[in-house]
N, C-alpha and C. Protein backbone atom coordinates (compact mmCIF):
# COMPACT_ATOMS: atom_id res chain seq x y z
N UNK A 1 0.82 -1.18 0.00
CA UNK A 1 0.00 0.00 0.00
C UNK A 1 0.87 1.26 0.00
N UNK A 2 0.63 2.32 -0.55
CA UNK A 2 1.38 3.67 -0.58
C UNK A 2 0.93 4.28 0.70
N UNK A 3 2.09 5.30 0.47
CA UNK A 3 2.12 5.91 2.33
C UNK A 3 1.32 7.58 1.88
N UNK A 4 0.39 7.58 2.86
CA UNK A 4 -0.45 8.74 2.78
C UNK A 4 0.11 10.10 2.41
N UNK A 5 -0.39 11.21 2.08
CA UNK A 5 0.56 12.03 1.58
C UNK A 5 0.20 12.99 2.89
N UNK A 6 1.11 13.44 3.22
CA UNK A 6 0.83 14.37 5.35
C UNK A 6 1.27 15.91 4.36
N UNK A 7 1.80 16.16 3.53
CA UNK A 7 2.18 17.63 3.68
C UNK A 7 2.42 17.63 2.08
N UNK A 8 1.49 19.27 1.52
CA UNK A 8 1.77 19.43 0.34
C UNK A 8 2.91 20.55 -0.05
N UNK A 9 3.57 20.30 -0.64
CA UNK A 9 5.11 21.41 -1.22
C UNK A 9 4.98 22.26 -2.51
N UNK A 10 4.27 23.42 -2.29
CA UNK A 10 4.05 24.15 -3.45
C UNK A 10 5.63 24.41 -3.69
N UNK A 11 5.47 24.37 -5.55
CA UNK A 11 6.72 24.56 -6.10
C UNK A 11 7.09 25.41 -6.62
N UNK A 12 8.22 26.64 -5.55
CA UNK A 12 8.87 27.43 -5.68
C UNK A 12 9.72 27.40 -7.29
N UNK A 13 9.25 28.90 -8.23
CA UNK A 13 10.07 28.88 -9.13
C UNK A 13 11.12 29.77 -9.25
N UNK A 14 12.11 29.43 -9.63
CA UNK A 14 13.15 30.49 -9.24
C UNK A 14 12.90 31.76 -10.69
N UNK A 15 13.99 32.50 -10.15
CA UNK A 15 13.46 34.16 -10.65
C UNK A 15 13.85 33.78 -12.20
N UNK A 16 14.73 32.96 -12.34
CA UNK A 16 15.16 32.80 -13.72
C UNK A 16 13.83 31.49 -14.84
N UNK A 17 13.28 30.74 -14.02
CA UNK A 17 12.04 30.30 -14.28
C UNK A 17 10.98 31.22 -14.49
N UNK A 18 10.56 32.05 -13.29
CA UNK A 18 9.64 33.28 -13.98
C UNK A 18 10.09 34.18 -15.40
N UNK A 19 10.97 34.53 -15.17
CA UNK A 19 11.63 35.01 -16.42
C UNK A 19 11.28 34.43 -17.63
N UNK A 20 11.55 33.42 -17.73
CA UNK A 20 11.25 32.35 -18.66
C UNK A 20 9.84 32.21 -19.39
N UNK A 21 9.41 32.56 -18.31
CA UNK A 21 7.45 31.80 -18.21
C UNK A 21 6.84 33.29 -19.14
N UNK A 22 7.73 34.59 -18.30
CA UNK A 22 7.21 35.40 -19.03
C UNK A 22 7.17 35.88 -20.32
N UNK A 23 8.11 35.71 -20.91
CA UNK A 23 8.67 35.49 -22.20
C UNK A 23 8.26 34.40 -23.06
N UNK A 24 7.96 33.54 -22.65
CA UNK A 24 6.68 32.11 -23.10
C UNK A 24 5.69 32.87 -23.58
N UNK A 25 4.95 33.56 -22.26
CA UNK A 25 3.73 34.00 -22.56
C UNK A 25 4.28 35.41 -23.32
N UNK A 26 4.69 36.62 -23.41
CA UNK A 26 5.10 37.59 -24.54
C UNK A 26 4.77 36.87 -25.80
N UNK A 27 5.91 35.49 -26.07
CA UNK A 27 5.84 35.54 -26.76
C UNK A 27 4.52 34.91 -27.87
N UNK A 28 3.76 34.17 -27.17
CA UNK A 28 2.48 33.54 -27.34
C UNK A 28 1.65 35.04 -27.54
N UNK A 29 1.29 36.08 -26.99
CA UNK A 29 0.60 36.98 -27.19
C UNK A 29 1.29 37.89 -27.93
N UNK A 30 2.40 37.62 -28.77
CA UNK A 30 2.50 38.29 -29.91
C UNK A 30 2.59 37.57 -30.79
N UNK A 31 2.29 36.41 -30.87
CA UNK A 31 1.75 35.42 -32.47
C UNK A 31 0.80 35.83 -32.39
N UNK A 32 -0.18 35.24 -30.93
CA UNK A 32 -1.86 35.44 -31.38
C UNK A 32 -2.08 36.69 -32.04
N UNK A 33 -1.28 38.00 -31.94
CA UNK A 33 -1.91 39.49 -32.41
C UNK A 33 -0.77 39.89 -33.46
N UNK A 34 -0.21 39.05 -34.49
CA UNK A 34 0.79 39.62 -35.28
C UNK A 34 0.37 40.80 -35.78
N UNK A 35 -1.01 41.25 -36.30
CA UNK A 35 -1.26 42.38 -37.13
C UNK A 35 -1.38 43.11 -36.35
N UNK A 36 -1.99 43.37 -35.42
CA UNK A 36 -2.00 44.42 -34.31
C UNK A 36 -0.50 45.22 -33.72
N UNK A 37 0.30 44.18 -33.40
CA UNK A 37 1.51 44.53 -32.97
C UNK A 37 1.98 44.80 -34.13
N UNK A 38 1.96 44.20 -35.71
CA UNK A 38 2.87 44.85 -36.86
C UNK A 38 2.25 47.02 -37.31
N UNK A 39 0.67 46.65 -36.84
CA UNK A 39 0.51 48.01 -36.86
C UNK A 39 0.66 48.95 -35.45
N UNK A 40 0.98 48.64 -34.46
CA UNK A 40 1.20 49.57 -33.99
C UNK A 40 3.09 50.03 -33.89
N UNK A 41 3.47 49.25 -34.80
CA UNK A 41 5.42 49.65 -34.87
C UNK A 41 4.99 50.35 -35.93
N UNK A 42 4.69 50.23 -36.94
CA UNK A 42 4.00 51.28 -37.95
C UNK A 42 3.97 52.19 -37.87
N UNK A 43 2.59 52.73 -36.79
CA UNK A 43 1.94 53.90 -36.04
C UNK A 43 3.37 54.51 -35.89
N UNK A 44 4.07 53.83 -34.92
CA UNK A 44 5.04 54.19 -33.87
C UNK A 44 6.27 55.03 -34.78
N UNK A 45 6.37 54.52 -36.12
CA UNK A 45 7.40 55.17 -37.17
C UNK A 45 7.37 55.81 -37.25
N UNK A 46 5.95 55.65 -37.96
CA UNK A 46 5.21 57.01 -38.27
C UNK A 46 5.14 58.55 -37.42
N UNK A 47 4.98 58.05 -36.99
CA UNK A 47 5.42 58.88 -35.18
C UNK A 47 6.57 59.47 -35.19
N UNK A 48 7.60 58.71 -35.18
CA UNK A 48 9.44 58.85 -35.42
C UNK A 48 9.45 59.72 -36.43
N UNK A 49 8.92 59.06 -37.43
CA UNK A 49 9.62 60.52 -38.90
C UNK A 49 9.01 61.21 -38.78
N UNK A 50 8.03 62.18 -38.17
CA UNK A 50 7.45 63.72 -37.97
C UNK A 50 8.06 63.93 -36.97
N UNK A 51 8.62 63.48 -36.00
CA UNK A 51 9.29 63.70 -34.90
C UNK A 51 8.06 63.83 -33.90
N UNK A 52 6.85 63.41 -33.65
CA UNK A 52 5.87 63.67 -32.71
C UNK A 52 6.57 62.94 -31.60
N UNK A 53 7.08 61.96 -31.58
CA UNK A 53 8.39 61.06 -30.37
C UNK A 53 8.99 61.72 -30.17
N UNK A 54 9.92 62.45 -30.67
CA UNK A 54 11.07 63.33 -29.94
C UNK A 54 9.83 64.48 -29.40
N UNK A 55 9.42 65.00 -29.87
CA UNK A 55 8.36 65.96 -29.03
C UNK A 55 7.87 65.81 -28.09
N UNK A 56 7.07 64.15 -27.67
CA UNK A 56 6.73 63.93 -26.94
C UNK A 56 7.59 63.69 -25.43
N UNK A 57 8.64 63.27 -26.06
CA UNK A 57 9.96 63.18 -25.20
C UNK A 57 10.35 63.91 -24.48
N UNK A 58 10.73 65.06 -24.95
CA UNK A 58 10.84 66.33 -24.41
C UNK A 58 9.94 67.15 -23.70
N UNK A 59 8.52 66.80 -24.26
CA UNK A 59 7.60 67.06 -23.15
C UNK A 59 7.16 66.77 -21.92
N UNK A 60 7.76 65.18 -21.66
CA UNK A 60 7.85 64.10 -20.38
C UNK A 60 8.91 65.33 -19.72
N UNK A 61 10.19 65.46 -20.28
CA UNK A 61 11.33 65.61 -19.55
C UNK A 61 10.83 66.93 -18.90
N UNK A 62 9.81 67.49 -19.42
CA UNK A 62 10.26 69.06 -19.01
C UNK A 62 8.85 69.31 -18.41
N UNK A 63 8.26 67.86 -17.51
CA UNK A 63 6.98 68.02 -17.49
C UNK A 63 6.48 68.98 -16.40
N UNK A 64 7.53 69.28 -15.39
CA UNK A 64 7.19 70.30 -14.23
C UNK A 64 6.91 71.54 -15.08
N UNK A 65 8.13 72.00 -15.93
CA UNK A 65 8.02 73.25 -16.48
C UNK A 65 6.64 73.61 -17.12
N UNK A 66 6.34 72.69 -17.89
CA UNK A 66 5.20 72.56 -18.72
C UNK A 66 3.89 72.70 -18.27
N UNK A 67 3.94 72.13 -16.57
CA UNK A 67 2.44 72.07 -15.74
C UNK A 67 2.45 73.59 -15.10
N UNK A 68 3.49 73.93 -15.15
CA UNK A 68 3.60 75.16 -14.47
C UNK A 68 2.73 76.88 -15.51
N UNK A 69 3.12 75.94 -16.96
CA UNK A 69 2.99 77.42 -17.93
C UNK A 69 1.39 76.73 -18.03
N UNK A 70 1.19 75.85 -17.82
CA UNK A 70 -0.43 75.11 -18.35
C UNK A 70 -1.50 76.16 -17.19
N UNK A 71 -0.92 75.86 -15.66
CA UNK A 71 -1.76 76.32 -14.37
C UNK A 71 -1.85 78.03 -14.64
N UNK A 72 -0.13 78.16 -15.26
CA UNK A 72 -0.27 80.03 -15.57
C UNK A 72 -1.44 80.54 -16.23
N UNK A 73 -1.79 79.98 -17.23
CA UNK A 73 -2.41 79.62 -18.47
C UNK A 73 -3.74 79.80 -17.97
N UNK A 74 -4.20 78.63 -17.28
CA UNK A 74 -5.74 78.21 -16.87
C UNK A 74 -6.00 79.40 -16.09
N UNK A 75 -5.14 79.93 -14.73
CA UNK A 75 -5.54 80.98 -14.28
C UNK A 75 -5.71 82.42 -13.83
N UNK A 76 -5.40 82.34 -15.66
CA UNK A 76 -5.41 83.89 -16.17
C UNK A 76 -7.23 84.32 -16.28
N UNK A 77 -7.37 85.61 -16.08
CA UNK A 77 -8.79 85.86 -15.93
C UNK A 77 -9.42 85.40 -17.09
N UNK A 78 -9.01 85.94 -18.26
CA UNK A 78 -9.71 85.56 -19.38
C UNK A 78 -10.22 84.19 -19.52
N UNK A 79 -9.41 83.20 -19.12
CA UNK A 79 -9.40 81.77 -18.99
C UNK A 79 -10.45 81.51 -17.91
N UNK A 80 -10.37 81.96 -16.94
CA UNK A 80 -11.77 81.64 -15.91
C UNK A 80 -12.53 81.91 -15.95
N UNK A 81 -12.84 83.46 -17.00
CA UNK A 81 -14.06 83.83 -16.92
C UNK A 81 -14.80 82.81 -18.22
N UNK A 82 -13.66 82.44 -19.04
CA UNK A 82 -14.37 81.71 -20.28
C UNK A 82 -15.05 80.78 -19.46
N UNK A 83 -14.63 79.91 -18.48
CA UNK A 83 -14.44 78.62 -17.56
C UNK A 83 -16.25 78.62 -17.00
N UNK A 84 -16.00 80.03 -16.21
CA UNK A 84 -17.30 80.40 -15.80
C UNK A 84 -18.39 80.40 -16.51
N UNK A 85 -18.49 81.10 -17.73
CA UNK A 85 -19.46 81.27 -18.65
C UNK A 85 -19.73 79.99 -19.42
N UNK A 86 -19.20 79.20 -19.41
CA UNK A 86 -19.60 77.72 -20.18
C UNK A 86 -20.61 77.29 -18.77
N UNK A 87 -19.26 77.51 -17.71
CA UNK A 87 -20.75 76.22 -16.26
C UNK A 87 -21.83 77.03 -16.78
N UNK A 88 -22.24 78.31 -16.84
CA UNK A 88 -23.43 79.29 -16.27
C UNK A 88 -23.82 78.36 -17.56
N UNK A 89 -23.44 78.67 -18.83
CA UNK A 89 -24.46 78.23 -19.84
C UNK A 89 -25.22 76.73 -19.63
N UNK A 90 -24.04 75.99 -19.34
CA UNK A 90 -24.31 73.97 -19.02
C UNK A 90 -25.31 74.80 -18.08
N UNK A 91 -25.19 75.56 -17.42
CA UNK A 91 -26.30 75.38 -15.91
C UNK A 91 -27.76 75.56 -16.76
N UNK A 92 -27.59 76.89 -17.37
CA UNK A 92 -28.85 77.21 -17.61
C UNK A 92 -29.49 76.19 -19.22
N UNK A 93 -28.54 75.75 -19.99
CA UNK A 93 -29.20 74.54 -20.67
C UNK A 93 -29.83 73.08 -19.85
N UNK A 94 -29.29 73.07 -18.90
CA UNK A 94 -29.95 71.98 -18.02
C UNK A 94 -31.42 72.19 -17.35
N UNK A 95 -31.86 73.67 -17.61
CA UNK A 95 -33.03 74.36 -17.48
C UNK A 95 -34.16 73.91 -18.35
N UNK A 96 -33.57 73.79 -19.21
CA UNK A 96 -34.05 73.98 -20.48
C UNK A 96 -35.31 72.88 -21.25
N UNK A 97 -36.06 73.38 -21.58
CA UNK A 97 -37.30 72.53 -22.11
C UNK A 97 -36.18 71.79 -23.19
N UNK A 98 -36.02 70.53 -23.67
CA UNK A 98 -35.31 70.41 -25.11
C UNK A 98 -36.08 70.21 -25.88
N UNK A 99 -37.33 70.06 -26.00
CA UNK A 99 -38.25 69.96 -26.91
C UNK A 99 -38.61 71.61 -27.58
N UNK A 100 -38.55 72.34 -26.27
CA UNK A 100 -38.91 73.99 -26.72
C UNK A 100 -37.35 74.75 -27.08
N UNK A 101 -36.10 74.02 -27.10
CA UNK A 101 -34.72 74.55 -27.68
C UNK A 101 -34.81 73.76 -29.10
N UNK A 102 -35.48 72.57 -29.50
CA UNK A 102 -35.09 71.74 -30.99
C UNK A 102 -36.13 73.27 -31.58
N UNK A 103 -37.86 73.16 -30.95
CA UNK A 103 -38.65 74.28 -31.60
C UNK A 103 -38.00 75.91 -32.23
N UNK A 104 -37.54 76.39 -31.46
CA UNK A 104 -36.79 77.65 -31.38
C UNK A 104 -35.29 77.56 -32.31
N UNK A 105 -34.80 76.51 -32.36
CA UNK A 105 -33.36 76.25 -33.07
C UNK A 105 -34.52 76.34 -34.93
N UNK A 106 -35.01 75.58 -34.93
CA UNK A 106 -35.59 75.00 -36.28
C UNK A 106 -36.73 76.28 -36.85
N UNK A 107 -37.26 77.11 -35.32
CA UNK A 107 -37.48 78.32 -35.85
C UNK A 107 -36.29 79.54 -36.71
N UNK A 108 -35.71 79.27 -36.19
CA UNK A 108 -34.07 80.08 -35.93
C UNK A 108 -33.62 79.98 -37.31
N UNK A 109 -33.45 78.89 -37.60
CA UNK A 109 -33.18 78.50 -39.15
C UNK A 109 -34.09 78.36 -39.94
N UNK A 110 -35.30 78.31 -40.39
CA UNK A 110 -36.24 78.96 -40.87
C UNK A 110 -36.23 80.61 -40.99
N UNK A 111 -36.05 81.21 -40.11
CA UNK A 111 -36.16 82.29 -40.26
C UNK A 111 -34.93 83.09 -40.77
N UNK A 112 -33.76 82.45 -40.80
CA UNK A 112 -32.55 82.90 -41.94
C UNK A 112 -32.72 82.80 -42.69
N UNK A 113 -33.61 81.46 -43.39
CA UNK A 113 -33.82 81.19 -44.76
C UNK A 113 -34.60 82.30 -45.09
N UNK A 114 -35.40 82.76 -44.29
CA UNK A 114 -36.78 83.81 -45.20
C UNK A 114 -36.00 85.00 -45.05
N UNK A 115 -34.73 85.15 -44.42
CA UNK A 115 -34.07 86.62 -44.34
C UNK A 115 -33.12 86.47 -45.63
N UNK A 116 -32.47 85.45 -45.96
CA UNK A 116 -31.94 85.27 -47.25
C UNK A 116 -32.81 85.55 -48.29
N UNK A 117 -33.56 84.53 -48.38
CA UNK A 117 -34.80 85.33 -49.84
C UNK A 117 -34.94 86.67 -49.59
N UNK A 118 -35.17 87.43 -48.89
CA UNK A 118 -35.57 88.58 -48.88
C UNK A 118 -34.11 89.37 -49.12
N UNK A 119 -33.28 89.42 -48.90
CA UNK A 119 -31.41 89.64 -49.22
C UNK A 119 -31.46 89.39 -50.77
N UNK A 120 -32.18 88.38 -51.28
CA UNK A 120 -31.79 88.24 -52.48
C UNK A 120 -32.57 89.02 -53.59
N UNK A 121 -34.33 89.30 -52.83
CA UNK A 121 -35.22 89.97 -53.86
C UNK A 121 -34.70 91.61 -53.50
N UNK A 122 -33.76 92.21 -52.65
CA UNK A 122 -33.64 93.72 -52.75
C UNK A 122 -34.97 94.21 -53.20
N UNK A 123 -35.83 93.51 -51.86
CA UNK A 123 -37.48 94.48 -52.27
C UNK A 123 -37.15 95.36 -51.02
N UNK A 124 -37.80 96.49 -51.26
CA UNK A 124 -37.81 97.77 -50.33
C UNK A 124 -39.16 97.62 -49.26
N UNK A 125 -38.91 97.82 -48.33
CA UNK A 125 -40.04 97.18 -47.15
C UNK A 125 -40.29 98.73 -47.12
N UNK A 126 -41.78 99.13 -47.34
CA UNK A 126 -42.46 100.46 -46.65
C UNK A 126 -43.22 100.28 -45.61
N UNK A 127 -43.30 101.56 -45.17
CA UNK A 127 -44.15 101.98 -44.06
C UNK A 127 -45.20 100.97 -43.92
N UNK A 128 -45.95 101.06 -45.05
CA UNK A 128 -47.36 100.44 -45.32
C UNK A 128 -47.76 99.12 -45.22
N UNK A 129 -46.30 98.79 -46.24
CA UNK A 129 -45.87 97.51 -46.08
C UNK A 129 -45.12 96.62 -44.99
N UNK A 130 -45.10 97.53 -43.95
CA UNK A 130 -44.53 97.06 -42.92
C UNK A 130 -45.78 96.37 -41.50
N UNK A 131 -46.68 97.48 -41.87
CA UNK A 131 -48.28 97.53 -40.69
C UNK A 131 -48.47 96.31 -41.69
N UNK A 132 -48.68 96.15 -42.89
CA UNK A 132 -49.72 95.12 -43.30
C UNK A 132 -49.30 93.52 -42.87
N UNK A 133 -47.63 93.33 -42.85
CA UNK A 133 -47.26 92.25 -42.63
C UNK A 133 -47.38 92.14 -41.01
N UNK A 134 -47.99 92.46 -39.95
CA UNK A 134 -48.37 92.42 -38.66
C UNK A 134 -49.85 91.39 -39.30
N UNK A 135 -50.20 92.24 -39.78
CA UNK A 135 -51.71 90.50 -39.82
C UNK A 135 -51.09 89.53 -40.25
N UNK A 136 -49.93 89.15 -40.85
CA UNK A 136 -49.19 88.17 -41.36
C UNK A 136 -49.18 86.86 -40.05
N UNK A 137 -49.80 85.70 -39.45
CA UNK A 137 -50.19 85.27 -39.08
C UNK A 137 -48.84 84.65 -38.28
N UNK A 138 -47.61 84.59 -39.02
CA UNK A 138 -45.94 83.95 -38.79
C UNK A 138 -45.72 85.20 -38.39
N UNK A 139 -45.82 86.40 -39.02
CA UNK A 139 -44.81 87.80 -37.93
C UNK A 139 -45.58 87.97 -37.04
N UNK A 140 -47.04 87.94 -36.76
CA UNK A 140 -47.33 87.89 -35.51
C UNK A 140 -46.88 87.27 -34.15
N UNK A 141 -46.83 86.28 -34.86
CA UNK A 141 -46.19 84.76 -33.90
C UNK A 141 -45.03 85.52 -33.21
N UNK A 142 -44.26 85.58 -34.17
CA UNK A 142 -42.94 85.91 -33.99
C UNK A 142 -42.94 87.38 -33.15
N UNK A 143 -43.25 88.23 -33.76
CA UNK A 143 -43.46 89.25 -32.69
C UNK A 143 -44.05 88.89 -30.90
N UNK A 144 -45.11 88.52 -30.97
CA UNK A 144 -45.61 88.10 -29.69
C UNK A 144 -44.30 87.38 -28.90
N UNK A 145 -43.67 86.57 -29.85
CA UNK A 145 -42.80 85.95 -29.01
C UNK A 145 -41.55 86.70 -28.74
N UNK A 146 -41.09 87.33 -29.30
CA UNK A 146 -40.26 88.30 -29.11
C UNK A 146 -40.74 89.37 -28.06
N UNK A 147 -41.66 90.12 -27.82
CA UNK A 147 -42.24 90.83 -27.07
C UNK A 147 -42.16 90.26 -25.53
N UNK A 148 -43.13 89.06 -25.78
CA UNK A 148 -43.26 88.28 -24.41
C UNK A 148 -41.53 87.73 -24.20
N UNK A 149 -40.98 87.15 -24.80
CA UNK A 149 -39.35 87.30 -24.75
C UNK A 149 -38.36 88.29 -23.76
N UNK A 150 -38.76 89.57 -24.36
CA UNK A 150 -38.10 90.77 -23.75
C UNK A 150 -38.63 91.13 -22.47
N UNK A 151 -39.84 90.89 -22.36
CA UNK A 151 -40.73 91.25 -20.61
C UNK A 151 -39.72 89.75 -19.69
N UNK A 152 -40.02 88.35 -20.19
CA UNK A 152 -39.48 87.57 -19.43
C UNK A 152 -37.83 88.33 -18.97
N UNK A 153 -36.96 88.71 -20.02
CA UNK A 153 -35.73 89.01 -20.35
C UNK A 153 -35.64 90.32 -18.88
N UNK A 154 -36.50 91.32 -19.10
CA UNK A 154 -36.31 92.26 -18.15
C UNK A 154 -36.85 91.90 -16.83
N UNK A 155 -37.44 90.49 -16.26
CA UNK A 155 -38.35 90.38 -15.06
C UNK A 155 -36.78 90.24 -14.78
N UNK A 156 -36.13 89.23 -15.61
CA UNK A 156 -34.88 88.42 -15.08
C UNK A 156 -33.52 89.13 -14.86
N UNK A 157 -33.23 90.39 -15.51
CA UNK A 157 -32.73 91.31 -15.02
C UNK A 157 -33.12 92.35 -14.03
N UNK A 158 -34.21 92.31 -13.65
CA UNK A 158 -34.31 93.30 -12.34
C UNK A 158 -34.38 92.01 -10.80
N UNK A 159 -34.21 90.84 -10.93
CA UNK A 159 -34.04 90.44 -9.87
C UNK A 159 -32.81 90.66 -9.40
């Protein structure tokens, strides 16, 4: 009969065995992906002869200097106030009906188009002709909304 087994001996590989193993596997995961790895030495040339590598190089090396002119950069006023005025806008588009911004955009462009035709016929708009296009059923619209526009516009500047 065989003698029971009392104690198991995991098998220590030495550093020159790992070594080994890893390079096994390298090299197994660069058969499986020959085209991948043949295009990214490619890329990487490609890279080399514009010199975007040496550029990039030099940009590692000098990366304190570089974070330093970036922070100068960001917090110059002009730069914060741009900074500011994007949140305010994200803020106040997050307001925003998007069904009543697609309406108003698609008005918006519609209504260049009818300012172009009219650019192109050099017709002379009179007096007369100006009252009559108020029954015009679209400049009404548009007026009202513009009107009611400018009252919302001034409630929101006197708060």
């Amino acid at each position: 009969m065989a003698v029971p087994i009392t104690n198991i001996r995991k098998q220590q590989l030495t550093e020159e065995q790992l070594k080994e193993q890893k390079l096994d596997n390298l090299k197994q995961l660069l058969s499986d992906h020959e085209e991948a790895v043949n295009q990214v030495f490619t890329i990487m040339a490609e890279l080399n002869d514009i010199g975007a590598l040496e550029a990039a190089t030099k940009l590692l090396e000098a990366k304190e200097e570089v974070a330093h002119i970036a922070l100068g950069q960001l917090t110059r006023k002009p730069v914060t106030n741009i900074i500011n005025n994007l949140m305010g806008v994200a803020g106040a588009l997050t307001e925003l009906n998007p069904e009543t911004t697609t309406k108003l955009i698609e008005g918006l462009n519609a209504g260049v188009d009818e300012a172009n035709k009219a650019l192109e016929s050099d017709e002379k708009v009179s007096a007369f002709k100006l009252v009559k296009m108020l029954n015009d059923p679209d400049v009404n619209r548009a007026l009202n909304f513009g009107v009611h526009f400018l009252k919302g516009l001034g409630k929101g500047l006197k708060e």
